[in-house]
N, C-alpha and C. Protein backbone atom coordinates (compact mmCIF):
# COMPACT_ATOMS: atom_id res chain seq x y z
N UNK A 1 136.41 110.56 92.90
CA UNK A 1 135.01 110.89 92.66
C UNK A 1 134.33 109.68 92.01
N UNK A 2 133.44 109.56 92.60
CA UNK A 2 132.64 108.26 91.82
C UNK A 2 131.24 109.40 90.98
N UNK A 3 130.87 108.27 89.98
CA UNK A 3 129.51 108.54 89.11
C UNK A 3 128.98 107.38 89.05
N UNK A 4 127.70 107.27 89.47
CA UNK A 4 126.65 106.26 89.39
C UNK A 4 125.80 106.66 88.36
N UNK A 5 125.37 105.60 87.26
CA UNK A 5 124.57 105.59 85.93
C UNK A 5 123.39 104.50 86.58
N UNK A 6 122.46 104.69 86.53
CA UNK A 6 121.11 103.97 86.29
C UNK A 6 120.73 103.62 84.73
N UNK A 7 120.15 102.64 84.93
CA UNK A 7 119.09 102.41 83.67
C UNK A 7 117.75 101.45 84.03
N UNK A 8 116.96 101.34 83.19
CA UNK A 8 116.49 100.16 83.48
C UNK A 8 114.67 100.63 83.78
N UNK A 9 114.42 102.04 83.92
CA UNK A 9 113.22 102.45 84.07
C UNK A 9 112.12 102.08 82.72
N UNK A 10 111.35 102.48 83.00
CA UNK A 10 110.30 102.57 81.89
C UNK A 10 108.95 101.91 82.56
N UNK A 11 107.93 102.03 81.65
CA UNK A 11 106.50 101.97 82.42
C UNK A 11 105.80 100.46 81.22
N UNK A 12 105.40 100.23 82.60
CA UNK A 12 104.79 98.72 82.50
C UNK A 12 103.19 98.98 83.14
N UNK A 13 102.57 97.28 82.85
CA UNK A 13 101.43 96.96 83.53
C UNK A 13 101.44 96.71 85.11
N UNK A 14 100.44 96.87 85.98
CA UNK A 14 100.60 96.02 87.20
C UNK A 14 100.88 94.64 86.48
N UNK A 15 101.65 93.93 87.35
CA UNK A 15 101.73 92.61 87.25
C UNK A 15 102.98 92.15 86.52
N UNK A 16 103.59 93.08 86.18
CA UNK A 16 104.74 92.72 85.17
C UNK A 16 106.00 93.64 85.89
N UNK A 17 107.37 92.79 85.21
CA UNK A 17 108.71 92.98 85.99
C UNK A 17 109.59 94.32 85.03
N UNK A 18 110.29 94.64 85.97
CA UNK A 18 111.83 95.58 85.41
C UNK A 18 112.63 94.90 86.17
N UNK A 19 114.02 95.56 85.60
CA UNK A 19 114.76 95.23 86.38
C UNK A 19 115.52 96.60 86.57
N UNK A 20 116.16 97.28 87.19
CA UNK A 20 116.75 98.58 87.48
C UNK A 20 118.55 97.96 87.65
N UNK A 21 119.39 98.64 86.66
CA UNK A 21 120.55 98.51 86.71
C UNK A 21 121.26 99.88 87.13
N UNK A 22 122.60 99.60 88.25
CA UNK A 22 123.26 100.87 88.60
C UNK A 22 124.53 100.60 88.15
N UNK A 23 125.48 101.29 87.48
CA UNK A 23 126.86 100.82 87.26
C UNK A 23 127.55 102.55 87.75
N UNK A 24 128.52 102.14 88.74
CA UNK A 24 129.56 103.16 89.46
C UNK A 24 130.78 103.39 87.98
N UNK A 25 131.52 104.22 88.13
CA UNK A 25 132.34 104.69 87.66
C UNK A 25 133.29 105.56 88.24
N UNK A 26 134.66 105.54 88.30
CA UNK A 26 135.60 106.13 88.88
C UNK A 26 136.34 105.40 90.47
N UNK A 27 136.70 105.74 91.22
CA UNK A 27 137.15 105.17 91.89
C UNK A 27 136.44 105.03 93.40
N UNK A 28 136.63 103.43 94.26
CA UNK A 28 135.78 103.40 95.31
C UNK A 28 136.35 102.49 95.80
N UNK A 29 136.73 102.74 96.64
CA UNK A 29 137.22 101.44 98.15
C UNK A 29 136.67 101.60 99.68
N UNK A 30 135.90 100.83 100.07
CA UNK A 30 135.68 100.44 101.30
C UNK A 30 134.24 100.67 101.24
N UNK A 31 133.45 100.04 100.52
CA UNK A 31 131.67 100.00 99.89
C UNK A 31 131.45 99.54 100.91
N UNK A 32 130.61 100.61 102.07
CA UNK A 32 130.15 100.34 102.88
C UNK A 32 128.49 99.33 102.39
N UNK A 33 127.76 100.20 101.63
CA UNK A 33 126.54 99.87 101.25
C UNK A 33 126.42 100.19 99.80
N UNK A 34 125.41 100.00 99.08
CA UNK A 34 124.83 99.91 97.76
C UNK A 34 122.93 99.62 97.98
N UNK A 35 122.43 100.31 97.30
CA UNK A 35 121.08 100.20 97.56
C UNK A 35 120.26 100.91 96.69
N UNK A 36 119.38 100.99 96.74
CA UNK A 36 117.76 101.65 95.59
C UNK A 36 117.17 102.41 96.93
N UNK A 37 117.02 103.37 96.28
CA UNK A 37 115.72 104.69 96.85
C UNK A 37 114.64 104.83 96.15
N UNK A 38 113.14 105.30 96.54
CA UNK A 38 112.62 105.63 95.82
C UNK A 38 111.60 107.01 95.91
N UNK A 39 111.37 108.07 95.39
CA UNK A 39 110.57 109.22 95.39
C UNK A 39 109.53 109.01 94.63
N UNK A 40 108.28 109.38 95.04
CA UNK A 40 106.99 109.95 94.53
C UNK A 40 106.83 111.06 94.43
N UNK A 41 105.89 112.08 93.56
CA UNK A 41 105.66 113.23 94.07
C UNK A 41 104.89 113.63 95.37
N UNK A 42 105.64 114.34 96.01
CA UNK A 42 104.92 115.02 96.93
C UNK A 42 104.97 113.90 98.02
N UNK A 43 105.98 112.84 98.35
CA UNK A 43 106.28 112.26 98.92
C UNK A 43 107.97 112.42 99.51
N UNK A 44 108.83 112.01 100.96
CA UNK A 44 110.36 111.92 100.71
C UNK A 44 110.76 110.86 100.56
N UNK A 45 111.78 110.90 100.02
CA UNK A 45 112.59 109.52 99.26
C UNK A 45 112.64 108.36 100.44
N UNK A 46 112.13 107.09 99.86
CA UNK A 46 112.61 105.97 100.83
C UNK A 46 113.42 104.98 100.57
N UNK A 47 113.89 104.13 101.33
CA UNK A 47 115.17 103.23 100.82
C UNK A 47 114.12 102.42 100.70
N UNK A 48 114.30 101.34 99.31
CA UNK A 48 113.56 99.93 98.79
C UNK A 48 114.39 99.22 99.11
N UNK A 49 115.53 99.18 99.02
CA UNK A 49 116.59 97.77 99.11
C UNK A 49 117.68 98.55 99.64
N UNK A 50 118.67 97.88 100.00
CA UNK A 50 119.61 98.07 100.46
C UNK A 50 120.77 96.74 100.59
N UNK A 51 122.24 96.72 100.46
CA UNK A 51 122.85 95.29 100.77
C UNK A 51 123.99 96.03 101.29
N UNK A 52 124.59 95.49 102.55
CA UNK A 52 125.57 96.08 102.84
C UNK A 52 126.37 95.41 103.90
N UNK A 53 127.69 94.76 104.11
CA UNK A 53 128.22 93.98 105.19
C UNK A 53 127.36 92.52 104.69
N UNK A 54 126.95 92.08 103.67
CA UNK A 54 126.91 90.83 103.23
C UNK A 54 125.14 90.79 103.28
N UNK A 55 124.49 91.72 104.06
CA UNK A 55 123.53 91.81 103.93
C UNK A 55 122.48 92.30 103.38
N UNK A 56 120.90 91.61 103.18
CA UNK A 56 120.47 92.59 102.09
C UNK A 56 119.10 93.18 103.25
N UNK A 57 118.52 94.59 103.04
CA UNK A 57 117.56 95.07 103.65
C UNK A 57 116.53 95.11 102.62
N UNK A 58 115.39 95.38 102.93
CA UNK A 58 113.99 95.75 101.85
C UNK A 58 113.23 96.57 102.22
N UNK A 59 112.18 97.65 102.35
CA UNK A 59 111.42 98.08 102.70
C UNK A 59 109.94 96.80 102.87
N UNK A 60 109.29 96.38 103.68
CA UNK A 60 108.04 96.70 104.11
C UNK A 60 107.20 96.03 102.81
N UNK A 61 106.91 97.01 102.07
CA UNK A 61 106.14 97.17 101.10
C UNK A 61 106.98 96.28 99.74
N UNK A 62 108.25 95.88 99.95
CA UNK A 62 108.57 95.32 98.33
C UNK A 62 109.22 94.30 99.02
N UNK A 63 109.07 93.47 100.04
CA UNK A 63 109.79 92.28 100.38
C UNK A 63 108.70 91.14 99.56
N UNK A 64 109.54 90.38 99.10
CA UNK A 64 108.67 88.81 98.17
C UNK A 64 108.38 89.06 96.59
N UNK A 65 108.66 90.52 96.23
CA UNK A 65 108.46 90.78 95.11
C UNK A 65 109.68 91.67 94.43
N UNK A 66 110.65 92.39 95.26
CA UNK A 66 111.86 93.13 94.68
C UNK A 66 113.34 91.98 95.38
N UNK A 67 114.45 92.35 94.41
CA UNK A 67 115.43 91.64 94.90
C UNK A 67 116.67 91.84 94.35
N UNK A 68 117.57 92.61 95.21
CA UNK A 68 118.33 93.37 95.30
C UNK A 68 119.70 92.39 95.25
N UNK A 69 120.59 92.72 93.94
CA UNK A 69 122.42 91.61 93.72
C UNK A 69 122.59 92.71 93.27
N UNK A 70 124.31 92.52 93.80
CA UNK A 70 125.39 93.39 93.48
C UNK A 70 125.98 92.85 93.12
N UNK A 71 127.55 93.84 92.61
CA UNK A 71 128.59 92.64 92.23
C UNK A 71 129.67 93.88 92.90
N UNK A 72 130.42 94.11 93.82
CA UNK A 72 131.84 94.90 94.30
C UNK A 72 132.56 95.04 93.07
N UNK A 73 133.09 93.82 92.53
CA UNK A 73 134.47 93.60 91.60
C UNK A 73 133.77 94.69 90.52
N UNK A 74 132.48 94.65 89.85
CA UNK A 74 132.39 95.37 88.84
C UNK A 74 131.39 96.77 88.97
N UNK A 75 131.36 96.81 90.59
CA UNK A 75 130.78 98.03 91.44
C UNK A 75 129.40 98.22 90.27
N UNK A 76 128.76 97.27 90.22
CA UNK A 76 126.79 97.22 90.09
C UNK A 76 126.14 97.23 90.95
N UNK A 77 124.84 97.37 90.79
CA UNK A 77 123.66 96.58 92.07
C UNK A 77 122.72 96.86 90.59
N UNK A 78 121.82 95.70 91.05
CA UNK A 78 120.62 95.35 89.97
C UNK A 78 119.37 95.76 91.16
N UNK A 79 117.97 95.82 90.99
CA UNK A 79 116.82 95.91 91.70
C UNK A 79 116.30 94.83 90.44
N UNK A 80 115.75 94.14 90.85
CA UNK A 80 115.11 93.10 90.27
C UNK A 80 113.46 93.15 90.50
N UNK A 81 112.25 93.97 89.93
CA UNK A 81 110.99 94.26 90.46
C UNK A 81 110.53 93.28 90.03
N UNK A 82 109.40 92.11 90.72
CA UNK A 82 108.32 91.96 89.95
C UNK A 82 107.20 92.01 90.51
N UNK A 83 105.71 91.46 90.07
CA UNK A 83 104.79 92.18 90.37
C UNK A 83 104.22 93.42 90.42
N UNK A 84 104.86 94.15 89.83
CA UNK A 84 105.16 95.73 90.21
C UNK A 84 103.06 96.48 90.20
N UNK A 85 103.02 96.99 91.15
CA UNK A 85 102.09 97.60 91.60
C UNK A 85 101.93 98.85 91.57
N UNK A 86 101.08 99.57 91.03
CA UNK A 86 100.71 101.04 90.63
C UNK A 86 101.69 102.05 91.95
N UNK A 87 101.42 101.65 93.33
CA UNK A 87 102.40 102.33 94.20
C UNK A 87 103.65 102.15 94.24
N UNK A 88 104.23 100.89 92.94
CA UNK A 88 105.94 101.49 92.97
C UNK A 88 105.93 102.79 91.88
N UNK A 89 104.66 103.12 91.47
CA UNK A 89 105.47 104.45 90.55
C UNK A 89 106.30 105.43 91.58
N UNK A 90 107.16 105.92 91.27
CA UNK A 90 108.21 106.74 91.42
C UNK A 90 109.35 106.66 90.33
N UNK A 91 110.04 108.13 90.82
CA UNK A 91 111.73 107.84 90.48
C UNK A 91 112.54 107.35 91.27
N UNK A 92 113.57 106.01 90.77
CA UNK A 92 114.09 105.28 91.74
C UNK A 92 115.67 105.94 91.93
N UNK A 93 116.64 105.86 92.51
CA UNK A 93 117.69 106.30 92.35
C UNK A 93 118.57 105.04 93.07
N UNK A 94 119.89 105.30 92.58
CA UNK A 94 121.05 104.07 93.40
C UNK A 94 121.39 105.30 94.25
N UNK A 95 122.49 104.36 95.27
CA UNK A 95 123.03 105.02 95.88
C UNK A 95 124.75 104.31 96.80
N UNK A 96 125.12 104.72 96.36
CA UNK A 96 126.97 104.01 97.16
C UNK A 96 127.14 104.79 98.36
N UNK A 97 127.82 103.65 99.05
CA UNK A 97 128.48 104.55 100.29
C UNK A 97 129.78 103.74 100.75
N UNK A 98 130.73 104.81 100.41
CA UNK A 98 131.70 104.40 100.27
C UNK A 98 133.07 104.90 101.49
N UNK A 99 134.01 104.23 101.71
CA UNK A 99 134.71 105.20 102.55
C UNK A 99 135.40 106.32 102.06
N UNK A 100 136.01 106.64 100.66
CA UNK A 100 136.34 107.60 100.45
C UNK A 100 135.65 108.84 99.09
N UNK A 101 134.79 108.52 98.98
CA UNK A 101 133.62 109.07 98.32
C UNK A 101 132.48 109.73 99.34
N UNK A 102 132.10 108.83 100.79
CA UNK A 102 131.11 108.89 100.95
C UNK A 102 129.86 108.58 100.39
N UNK A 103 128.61 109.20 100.58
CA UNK A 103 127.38 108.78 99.64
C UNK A 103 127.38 109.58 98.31
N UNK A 104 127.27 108.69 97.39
CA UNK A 104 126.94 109.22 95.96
C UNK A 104 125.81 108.49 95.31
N UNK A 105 125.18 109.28 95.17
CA UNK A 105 123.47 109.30 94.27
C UNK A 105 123.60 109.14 92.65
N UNK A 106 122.76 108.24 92.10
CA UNK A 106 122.69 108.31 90.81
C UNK A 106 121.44 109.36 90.47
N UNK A 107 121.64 109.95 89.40
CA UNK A 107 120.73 111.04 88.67
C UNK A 107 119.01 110.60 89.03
N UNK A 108 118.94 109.19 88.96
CA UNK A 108 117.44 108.51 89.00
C UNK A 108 116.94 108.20 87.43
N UNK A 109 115.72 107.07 87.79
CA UNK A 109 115.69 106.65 86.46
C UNK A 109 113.94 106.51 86.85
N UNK A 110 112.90 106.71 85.96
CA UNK A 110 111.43 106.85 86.40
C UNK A 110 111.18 105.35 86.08
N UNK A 111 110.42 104.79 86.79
CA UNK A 111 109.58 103.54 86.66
C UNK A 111 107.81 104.03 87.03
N UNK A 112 107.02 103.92 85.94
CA UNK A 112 105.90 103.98 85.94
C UNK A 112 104.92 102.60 85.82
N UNK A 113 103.72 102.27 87.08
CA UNK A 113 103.27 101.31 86.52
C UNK A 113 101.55 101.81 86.64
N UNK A 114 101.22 101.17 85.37
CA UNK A 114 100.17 101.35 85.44
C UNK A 114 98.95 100.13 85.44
N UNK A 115 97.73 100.52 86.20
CA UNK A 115 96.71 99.49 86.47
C UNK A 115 95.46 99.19 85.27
């Protein structure tokens, strides 16, 4: 069973950075992917980043300003925001995918920005 911990939320200005930390716990072999989601209200969850097979994905909307490192050996992924813009408010969540876990979700952590 794996457990994914977030941290790293909290509410800022437009124009200013977080950084979103995920740290896994318990056991995981064959990390397909590692990545950030994110929910609004009254919105469904979308993938922001993603890295997986050496590669990294972004949504659209946060490429040039978010930036997504992992580390396997110590099973992290960081989201690195800056610029952050009133439409990244949401709750962000990690997410692993693993071969013998499958997908496991972290609880989520709120990032609020305000203009």
């Amino acid at each position: 069973q794996l457990q994914l911990t977030e941290s790293g939320g909290g509410s800022v200005l437009a124009g200013e950075s977080l950084t979103l930390s995920c740290a896994a716990s318990g056991t995981a072999f064959g990390i397909n992917s590692m990545g950030w989601f994110r929910q609004s209200p009254g919105k469904t969850r979308e993938m922001v980043a993603m890295v997986g097979g050496g590669a990294a994905r972004y949504a659209n909307s946060v490429k040039g300003r978010f930036t997504i490192t992992r580390s396997l050996e110590t099973m992290t992924v960081d989201l690195q925001m800056n610029n952050l813009k009133p439409e990244d408010t949401a709750v962000y969540y990690c997410k692993f995918s693993t071969m013998n876990t499958g997908d496991t979700w972290g609880p989520g952590t709120q990032v609020t920005v305000s203009s």
